[in-house]
PDB file of N, CA and C in Angstrom:
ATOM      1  N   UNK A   1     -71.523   6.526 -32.572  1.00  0.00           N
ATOM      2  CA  UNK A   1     -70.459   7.496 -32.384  1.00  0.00           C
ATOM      3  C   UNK A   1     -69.208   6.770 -31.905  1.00  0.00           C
ATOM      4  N   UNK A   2     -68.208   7.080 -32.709  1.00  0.00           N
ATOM      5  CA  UNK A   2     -66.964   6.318 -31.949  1.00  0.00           C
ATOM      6  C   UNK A   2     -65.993   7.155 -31.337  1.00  0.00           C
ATOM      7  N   UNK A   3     -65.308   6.740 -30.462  1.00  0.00           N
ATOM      8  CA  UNK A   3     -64.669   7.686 -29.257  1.00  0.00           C
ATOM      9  C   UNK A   3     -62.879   7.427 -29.659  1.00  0.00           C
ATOM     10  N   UNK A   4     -62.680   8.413 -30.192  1.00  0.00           N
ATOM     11  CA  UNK A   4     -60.730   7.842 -30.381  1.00  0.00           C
ATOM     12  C   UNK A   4     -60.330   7.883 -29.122  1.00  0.00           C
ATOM     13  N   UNK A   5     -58.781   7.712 -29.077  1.00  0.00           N
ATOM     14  CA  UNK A   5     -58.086   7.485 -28.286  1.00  0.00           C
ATOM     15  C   UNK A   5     -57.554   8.897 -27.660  1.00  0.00           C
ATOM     16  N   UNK A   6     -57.786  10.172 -28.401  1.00  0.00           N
ATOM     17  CA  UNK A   6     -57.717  11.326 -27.618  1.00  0.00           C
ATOM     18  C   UNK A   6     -58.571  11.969 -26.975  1.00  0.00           C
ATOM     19  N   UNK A   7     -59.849  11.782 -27.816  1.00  0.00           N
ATOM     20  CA  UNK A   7     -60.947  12.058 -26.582  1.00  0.00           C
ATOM     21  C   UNK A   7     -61.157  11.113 -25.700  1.00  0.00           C
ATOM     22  N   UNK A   8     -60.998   9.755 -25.186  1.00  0.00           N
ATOM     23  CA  UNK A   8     -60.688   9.191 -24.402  1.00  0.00           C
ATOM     24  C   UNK A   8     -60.135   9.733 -22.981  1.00  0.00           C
ATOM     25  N   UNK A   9     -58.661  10.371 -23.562  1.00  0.00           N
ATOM     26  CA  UNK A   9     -57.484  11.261 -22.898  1.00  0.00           C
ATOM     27  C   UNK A   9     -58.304  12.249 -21.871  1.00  0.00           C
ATOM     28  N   UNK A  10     -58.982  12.999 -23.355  1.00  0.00           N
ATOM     29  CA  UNK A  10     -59.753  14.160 -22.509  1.00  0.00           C
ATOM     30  C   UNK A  10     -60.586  13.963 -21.672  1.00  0.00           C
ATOM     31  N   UNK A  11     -61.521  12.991 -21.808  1.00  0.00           N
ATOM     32  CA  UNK A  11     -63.108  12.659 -20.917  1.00  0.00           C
ATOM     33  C   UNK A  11     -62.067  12.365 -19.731  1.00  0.00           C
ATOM     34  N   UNK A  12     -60.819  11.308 -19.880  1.00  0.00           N
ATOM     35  CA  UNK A  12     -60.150  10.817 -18.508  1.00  0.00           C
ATOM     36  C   UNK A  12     -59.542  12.143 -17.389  1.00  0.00           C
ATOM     37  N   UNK A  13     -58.829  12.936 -18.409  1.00  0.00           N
ATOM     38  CA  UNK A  13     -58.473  14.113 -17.848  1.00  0.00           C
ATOM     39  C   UNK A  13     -59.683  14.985 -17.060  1.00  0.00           C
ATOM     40  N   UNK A  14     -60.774  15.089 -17.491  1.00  0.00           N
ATOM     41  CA  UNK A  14     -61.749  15.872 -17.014  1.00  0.00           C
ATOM     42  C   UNK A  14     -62.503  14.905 -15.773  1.00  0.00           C
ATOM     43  N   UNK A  15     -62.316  13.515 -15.515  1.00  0.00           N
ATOM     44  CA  UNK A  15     -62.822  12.846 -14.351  1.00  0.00           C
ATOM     45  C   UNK A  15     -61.243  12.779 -13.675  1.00  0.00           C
ATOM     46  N   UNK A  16     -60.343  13.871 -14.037  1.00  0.00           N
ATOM     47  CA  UNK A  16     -58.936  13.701 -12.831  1.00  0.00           C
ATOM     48  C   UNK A  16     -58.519  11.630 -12.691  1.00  0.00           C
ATOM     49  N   UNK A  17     -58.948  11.348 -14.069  1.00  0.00           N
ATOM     50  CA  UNK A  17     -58.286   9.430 -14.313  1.00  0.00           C
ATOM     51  C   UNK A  17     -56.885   9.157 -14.786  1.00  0.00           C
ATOM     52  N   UNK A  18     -55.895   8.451 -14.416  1.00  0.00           N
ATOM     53  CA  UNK A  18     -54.806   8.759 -15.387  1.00  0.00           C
ATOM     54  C   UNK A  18     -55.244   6.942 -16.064  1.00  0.00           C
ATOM     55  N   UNK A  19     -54.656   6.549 -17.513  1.00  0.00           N
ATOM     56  CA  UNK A  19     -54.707   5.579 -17.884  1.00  0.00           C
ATOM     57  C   UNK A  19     -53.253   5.229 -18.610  1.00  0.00           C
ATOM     58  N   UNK A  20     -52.670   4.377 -18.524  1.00  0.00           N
ATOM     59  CA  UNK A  20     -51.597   4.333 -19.719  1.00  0.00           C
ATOM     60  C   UNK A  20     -52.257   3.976 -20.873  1.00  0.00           C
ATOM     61  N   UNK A  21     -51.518   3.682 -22.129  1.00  0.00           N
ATOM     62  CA  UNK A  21     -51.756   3.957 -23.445  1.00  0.00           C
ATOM     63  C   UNK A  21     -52.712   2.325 -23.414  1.00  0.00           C
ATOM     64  N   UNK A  22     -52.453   1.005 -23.064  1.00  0.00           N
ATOM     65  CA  UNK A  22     -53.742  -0.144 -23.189  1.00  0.00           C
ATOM     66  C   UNK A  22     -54.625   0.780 -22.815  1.00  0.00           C
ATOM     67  N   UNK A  23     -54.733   1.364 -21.691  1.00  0.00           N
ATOM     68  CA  UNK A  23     -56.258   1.607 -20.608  1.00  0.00           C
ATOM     69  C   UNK A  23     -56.720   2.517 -21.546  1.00  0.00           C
ATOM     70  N   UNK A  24     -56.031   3.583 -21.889  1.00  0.00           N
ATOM     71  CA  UNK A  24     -56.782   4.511 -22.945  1.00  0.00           C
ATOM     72  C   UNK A  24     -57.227   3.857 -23.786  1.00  0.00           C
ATOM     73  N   UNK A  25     -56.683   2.798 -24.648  1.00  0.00           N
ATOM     74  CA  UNK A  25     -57.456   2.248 -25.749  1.00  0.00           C
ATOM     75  C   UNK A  25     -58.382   1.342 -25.408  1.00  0.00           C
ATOM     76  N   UNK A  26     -58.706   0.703 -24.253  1.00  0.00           N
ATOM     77  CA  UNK A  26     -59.708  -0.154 -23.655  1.00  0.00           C
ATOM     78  C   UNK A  26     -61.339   1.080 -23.066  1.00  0.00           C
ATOM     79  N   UNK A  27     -60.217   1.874 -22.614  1.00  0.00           N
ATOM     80  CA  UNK A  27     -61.592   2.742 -22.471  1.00  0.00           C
ATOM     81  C   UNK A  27     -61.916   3.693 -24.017  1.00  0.00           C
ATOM     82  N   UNK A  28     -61.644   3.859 -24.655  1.00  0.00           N
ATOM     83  CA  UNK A  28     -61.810   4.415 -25.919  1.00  0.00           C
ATOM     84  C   UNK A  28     -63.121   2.993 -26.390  1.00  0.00           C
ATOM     85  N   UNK A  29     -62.791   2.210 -26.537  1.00  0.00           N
ATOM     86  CA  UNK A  29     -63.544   0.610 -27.008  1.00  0.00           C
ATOM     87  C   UNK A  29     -64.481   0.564 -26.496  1.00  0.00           C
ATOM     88  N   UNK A  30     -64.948   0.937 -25.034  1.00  0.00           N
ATOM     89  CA  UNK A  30     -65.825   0.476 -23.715  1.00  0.00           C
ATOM     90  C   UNK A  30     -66.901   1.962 -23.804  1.00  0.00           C
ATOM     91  N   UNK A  31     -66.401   3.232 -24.031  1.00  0.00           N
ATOM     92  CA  UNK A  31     -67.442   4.399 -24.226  1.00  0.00           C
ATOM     93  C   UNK A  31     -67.711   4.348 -25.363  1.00  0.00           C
ATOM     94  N   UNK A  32     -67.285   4.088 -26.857  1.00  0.00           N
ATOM     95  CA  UNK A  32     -67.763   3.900 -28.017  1.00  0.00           C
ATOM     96  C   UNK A  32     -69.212   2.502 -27.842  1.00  0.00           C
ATOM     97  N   UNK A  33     -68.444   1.671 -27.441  1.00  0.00           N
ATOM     98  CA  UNK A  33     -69.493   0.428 -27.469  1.00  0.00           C
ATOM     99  C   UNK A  33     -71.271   1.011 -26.240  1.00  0.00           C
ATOM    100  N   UNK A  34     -70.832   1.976 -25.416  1.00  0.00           N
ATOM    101  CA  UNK A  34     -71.967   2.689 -24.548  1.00  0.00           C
ATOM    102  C   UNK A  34     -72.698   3.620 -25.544  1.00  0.00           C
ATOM    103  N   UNK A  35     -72.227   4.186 -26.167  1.00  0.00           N
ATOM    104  CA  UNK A  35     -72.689   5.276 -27.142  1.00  0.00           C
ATOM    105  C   UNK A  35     -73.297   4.453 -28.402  1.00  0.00           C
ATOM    106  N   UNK A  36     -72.819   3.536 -28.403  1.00  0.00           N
ATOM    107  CA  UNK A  36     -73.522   3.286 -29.807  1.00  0.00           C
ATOM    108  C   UNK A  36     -75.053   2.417 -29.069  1.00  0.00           C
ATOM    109  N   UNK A  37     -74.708   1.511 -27.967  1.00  0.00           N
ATOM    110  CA  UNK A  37     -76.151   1.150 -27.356  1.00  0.00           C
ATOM    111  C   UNK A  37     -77.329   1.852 -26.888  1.00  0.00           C
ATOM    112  N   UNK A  38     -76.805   2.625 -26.784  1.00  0.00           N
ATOM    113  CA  UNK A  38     -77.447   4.533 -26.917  1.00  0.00           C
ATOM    114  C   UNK A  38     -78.011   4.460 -27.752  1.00  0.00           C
ATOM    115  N   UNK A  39     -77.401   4.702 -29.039  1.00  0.00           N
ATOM    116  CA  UNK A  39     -78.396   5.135 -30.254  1.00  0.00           C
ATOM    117  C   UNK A  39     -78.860   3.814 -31.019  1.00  0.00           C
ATOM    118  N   UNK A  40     -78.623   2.786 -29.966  1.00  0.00           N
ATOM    119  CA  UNK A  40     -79.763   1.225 -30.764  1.00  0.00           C
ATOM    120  C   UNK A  40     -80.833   1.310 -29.539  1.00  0.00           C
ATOM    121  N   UNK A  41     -80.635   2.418 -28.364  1.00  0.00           N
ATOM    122  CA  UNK A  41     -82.078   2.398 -27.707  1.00  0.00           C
ATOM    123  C   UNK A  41     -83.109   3.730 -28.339  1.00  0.00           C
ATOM    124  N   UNK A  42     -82.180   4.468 -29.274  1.00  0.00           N
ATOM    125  CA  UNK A  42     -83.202   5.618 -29.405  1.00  0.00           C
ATOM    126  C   UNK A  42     -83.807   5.116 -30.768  1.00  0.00           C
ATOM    127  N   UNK A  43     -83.270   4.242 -31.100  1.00  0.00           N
ATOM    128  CA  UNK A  43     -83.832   3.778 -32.539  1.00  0.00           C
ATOM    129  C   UNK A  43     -85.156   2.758 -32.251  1.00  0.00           C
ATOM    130  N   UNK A  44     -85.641   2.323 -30.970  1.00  0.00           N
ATOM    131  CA  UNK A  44     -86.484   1.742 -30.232  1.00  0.00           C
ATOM    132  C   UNK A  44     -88.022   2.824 -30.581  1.00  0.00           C
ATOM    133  N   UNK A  45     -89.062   1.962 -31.592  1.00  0.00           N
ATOM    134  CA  UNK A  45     -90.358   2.831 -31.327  1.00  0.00           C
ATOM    135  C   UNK A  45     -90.825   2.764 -29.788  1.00  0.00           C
ATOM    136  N   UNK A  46     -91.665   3.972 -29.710  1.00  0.00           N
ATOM    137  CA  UNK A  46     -91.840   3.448 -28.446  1.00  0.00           C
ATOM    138  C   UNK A  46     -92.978   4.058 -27.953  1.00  0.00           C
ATOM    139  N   UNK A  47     -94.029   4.497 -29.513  1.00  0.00           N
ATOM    140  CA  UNK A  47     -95.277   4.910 -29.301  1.00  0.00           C
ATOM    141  C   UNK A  47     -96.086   3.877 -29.290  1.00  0.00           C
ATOM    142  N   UNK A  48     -97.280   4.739 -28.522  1.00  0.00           N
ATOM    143  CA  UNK A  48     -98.403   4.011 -28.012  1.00  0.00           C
ATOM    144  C   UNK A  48     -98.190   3.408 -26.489  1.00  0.00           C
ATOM    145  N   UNK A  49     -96.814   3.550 -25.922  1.00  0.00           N
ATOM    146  CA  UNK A  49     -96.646   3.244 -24.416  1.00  0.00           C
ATOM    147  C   UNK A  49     -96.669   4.008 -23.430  1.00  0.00           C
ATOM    148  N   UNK A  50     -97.468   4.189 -22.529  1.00  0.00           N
ATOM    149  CA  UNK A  50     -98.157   4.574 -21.133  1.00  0.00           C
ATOM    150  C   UNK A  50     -96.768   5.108 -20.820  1.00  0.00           C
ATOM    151  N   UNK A  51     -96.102   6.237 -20.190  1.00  0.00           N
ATOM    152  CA  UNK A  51     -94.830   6.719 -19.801  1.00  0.00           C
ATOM    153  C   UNK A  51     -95.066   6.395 -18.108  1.00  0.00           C
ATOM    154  N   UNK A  52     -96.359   6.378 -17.648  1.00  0.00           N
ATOM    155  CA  UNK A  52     -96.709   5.859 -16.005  1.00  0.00           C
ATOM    156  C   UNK A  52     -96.840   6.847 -15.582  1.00  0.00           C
ATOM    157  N   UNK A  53     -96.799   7.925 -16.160  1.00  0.00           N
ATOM    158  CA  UNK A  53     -96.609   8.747 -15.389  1.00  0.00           C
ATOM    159  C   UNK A  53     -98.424   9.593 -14.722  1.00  0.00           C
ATOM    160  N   UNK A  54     -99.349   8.612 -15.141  1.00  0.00           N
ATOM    161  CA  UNK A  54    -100.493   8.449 -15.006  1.00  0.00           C
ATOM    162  C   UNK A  54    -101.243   7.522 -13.958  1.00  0.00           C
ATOM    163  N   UNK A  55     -99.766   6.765 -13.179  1.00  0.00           N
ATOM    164  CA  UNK A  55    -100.131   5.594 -12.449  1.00  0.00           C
ATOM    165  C   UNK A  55    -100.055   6.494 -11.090  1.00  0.00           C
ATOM    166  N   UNK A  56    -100.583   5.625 -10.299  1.00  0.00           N
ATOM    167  CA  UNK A  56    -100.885   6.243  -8.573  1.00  0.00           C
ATOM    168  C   UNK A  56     -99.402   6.387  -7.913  1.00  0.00           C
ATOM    169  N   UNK A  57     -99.058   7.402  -7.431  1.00  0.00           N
ATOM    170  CA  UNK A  57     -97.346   7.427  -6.912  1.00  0.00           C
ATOM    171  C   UNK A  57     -97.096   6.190  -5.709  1.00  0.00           C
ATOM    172  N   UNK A  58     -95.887   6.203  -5.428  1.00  0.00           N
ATOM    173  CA  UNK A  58     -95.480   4.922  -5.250  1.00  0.00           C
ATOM    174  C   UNK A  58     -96.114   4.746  -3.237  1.00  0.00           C
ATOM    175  N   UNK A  59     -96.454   3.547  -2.528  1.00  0.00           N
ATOM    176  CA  UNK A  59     -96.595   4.441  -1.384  1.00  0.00           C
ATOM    177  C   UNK A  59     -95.697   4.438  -0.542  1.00  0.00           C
ATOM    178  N   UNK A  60     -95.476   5.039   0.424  1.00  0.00           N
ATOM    179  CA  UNK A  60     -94.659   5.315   1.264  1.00  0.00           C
ATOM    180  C   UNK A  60     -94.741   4.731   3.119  1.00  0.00           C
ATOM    181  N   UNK A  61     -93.706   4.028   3.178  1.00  0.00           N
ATOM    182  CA  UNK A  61     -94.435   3.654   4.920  1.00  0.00           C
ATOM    183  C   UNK A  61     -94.770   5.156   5.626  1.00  0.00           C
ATOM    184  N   UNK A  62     -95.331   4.904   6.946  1.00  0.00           N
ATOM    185  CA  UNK A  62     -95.781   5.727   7.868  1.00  0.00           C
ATOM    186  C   UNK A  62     -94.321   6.443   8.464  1.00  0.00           C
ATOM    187  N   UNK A  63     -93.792   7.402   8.807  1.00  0.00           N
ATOM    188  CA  UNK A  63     -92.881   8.203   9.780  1.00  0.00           C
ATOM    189  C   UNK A  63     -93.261   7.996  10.544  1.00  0.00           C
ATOM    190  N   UNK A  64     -92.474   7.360  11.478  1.00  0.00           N
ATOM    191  CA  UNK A  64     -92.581   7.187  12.600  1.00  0.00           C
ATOM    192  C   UNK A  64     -91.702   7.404  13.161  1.00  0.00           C
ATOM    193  N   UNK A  65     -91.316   8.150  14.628  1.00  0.00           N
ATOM    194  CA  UNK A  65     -90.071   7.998  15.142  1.00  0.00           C
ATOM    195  C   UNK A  65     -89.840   7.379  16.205  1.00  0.00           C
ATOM    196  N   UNK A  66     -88.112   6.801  16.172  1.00  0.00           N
ATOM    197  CA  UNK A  66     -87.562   5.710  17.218  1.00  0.00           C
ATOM    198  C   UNK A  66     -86.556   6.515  17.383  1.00  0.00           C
ATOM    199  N   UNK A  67     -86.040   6.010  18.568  1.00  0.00           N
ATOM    200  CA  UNK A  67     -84.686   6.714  19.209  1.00  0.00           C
ATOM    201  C   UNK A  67     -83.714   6.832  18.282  1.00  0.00           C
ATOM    202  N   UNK A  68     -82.626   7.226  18.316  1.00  0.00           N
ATOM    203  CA  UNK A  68     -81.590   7.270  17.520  1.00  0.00           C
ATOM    204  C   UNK A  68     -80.751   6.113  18.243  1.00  0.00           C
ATOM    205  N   UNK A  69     -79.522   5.998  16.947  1.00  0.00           N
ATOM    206  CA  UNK A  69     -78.515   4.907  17.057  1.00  0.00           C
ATOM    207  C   UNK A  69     -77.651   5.689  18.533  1.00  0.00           C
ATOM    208  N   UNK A  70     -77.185   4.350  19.655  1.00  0.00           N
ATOM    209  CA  UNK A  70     -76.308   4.312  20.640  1.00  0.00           C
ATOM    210  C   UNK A  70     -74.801   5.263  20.221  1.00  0.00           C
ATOM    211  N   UNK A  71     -74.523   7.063  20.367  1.00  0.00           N
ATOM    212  CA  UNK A  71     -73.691   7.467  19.756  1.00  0.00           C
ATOM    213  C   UNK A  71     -72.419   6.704  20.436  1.00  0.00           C
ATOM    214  N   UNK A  72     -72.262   5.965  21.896  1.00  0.00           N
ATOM    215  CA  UNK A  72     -70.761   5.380  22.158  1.00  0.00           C
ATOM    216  C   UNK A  72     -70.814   3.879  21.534  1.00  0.00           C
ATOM    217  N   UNK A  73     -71.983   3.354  20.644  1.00  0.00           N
ATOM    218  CA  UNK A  73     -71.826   1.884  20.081  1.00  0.00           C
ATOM    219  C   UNK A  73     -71.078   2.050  18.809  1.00  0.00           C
ATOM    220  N   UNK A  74     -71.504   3.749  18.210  1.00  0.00           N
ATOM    221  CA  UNK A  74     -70.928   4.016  16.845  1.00  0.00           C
ATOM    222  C   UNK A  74     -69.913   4.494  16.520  1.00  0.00           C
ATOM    223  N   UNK A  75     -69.250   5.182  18.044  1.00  0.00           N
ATOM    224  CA  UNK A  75     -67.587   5.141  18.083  1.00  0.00           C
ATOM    225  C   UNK A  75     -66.659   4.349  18.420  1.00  0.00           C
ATOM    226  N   UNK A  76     -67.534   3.566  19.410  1.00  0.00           N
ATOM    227  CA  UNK A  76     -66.721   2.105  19.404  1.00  0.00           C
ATOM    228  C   UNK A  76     -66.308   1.167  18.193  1.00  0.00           C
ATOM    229  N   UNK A  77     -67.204   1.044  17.341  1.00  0.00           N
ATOM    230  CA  UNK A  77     -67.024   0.788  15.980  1.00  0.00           C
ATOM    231  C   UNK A  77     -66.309   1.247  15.148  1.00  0.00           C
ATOM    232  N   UNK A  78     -66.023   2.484  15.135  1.00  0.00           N
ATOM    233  CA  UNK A  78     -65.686   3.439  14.359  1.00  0.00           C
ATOM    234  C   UNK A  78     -63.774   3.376  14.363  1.00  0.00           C
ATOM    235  N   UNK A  79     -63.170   3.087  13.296  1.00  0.00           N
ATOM    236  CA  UNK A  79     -61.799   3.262  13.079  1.00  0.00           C
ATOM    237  C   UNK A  79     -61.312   4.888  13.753  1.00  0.00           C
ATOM    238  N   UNK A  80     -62.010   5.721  13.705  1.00  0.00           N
ATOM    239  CA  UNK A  80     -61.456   7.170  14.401  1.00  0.00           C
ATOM    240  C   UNK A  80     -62.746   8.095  14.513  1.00  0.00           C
ATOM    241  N   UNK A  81     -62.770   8.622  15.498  1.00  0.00           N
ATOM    242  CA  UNK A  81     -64.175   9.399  15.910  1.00  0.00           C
ATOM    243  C   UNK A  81     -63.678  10.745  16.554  1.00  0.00           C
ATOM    244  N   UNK A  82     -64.380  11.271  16.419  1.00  0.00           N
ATOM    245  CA  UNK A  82     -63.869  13.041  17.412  1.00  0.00           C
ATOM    246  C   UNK A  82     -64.374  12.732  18.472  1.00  0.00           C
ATOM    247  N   UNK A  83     -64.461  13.837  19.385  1.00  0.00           N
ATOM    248  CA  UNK A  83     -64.752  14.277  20.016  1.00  0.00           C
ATOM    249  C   UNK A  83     -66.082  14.923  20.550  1.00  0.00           C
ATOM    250  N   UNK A  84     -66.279  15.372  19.554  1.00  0.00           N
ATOM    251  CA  UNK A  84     -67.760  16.397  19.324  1.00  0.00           C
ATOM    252  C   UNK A  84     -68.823  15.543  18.211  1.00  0.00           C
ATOM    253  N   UNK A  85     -68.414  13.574  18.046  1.00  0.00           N
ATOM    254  CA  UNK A  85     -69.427  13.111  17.422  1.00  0.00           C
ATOM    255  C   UNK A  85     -69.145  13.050  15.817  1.00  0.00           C
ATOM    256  N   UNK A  86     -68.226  12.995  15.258  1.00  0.00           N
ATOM    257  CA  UNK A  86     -67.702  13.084  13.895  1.00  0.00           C
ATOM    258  C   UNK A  86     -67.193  11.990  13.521  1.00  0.00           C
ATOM    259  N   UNK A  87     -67.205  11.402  12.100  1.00  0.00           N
ATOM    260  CA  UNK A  87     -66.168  10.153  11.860  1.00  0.00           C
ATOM    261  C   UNK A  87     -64.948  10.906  11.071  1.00  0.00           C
ATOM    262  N   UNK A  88     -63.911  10.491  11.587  1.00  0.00           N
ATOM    263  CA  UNK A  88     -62.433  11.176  10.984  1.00  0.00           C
ATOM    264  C   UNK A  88     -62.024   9.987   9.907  1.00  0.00           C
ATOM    265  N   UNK A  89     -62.250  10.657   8.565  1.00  0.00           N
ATOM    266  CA  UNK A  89     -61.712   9.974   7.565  1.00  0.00           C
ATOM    267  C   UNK A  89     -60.745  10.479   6.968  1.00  0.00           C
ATOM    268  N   UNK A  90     -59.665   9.712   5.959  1.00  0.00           N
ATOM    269  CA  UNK A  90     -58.714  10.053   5.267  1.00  0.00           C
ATOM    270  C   UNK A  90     -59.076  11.632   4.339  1.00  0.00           C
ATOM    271  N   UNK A  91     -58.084  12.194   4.336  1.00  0.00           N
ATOM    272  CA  UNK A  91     -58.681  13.295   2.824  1.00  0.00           C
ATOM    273  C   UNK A  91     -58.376  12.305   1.851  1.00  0.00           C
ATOM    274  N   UNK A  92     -58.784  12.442   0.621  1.00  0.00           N
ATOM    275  CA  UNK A  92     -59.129  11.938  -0.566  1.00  0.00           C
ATOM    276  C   UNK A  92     -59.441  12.699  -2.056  1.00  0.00           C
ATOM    277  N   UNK A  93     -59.745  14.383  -1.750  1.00  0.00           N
ATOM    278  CA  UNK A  93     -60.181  15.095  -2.676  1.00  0.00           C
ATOM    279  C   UNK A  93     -58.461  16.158  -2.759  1.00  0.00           C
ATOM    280  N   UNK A  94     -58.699  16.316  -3.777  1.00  0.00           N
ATOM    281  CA  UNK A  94     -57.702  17.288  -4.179  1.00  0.00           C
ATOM    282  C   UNK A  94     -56.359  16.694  -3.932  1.00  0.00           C
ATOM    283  N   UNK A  95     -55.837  15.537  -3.514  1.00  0.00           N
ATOM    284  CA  UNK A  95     -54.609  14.934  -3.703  1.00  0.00           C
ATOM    285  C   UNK A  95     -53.889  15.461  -4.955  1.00  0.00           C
TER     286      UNK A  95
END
């Protein structure tokens, strides 16, 4: 499947990406070349192989509990901390 340079636009628009006109055509190049390795893995036989899903699940250590982390070691550290135990970060969403 090959990806033009306007659906490019769109997929970028819908992850809120801006690109100028190289970046659009570099990413147009870079999701075409993903999509097509795609369909050279579905073209992969791949009968007669065990999916595992027959194997013993994976194990897990024991729960155990230990104290929690020092909360004045992790505001000391901390570029900005509240009051009530919070890390104060930049906003970042909806710019």
């Amino acid at each position: 499947m090959k990806i033009d340079r306007d659906e490019a636009k769109r997929i970028a628009g819908l992850a809120h990406l801006e690109f100028d006109d190289a970046g659009l055509d570099r990413m147009a190049g870079e999701m075409t070349k993903i999509l097509s390795y795609i369909d050279q893995l579905r073209e992969v036989d791949v009968a007669g192989f065990d999916s595992g899903s027959s194997a013993e699940a994976t194990p897990l250590r024991d729960d155990v509990p230990r104290p929690s982390v020092d909360r004045a070691a992790v505001a000391s550290n901390a570029p900005a901390f509240s009051a009530d135990g919070h890390f104060i970060v930049p906003k970042v969403i909806g710019e």
